[in-house]
C-alpha atoms as a PDB file:
ATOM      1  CA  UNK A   1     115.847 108.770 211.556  1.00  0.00           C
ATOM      2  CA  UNK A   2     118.937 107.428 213.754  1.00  0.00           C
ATOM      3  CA  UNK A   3     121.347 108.547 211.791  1.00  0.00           C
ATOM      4  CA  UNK A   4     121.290 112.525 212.862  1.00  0.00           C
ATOM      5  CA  UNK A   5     121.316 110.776 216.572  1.00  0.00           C
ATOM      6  CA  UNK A   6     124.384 108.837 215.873  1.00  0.00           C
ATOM      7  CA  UNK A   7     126.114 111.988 213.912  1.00  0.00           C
ATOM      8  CA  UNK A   8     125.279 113.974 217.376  1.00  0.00           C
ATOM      9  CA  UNK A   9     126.661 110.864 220.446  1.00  0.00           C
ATOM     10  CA  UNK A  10     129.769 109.095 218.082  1.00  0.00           C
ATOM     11  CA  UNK A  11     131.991 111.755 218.520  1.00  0.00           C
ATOM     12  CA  UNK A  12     131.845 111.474 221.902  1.00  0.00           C
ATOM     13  CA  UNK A  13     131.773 107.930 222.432  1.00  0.00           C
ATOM     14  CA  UNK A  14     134.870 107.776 220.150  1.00  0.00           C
ATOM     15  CA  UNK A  15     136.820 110.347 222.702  1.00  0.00           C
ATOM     16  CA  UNK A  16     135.744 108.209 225.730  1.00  0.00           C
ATOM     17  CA  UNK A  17     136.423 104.939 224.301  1.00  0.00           C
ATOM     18  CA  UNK A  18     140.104 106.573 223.681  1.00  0.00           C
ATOM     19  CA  UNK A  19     140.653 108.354 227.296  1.00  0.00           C
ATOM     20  CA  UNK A  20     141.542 107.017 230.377  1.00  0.00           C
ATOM     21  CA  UNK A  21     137.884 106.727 231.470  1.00  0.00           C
ATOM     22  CA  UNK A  22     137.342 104.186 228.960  1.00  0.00           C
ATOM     23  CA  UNK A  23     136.362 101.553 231.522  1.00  0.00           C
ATOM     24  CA  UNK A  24     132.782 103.259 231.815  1.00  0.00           C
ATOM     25  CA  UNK A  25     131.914 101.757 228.520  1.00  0.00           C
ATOM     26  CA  UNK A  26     134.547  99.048 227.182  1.00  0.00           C
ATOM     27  CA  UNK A  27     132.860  96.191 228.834  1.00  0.00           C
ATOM     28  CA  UNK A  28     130.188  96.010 225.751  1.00  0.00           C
ATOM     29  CA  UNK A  29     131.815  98.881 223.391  1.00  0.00           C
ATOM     30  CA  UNK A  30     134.609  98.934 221.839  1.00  0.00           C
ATOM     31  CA  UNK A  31     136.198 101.311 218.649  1.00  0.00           C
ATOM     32  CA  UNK A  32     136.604  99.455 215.052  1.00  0.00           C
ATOM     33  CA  UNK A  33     139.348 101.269 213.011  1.00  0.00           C
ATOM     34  CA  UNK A  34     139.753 100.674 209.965  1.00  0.00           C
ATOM     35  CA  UNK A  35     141.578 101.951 206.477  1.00  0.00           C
ATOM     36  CA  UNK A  36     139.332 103.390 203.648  1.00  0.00           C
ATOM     37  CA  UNK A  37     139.350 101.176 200.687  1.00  0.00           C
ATOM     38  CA  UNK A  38     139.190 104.511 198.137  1.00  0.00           C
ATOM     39  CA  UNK A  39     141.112 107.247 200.050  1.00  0.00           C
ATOM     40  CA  UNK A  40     143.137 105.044 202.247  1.00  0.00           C
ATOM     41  CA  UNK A  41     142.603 107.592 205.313  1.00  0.00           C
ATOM     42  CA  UNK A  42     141.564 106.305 208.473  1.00  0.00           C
ATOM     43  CA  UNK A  43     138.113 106.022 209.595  1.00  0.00           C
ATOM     44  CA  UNK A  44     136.764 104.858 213.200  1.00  0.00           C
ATOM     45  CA  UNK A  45     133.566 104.109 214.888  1.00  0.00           C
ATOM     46  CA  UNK A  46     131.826 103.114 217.863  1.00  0.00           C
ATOM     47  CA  UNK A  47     130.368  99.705 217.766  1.00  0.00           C
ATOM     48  CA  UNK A  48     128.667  96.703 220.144  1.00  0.00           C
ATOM     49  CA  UNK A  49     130.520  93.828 221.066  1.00  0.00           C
ATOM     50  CA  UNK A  50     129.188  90.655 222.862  1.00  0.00           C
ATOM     51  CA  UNK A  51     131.710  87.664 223.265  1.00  0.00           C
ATOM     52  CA  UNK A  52     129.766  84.432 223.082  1.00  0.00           C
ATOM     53  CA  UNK A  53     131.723  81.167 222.779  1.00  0.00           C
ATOM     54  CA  UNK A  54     135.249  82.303 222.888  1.00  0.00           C
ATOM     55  CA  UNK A  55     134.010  84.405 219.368  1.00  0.00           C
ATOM     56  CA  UNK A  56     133.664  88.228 219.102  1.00  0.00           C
ATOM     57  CA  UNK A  57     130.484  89.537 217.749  1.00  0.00           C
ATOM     58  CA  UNK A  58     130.188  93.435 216.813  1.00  0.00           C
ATOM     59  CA  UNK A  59     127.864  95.642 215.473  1.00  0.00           C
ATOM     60  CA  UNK A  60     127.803  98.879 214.693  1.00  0.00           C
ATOM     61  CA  UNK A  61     124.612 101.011 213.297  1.00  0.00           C
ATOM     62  CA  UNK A  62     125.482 101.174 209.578  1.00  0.00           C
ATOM     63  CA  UNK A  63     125.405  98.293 207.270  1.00  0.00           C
ATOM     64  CA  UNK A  64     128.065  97.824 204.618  1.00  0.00           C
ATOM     65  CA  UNK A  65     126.824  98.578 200.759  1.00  0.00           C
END
């Protein structure tokens, strides 16, 4: 039921999180880019991240199959 949600806000969290403005959100979001493993093209998206410890922990709202 999220997912249409998520399909609808990423793209714009992804252009704040790369503008100027980025301050508004980077405190507790932050942009994990990565490489595809089949295509090799470059994928991005918006994730949580809470720093506990000295350690990063991030989330995002899909799991990994």
């Amino acid at each position: 039921m999220a997912e249409p949600l998520y399909r609808l806000i990423n793209p714009s969290v992804k252009l704040l999180l790369k503008s100027p403005p980025h301050g508004v959100m980077s405190s507790n979001t932050l942009l994990l880019e990565f490489t595809a493993r089949k295509s090799g093209g470059a994928l991005s998206t918006p994730g949580s991240c809470h720093i506990k410890d000295g350690a990063a922990h991030c989330f995002t709202n899909r799991g990994f199959e």
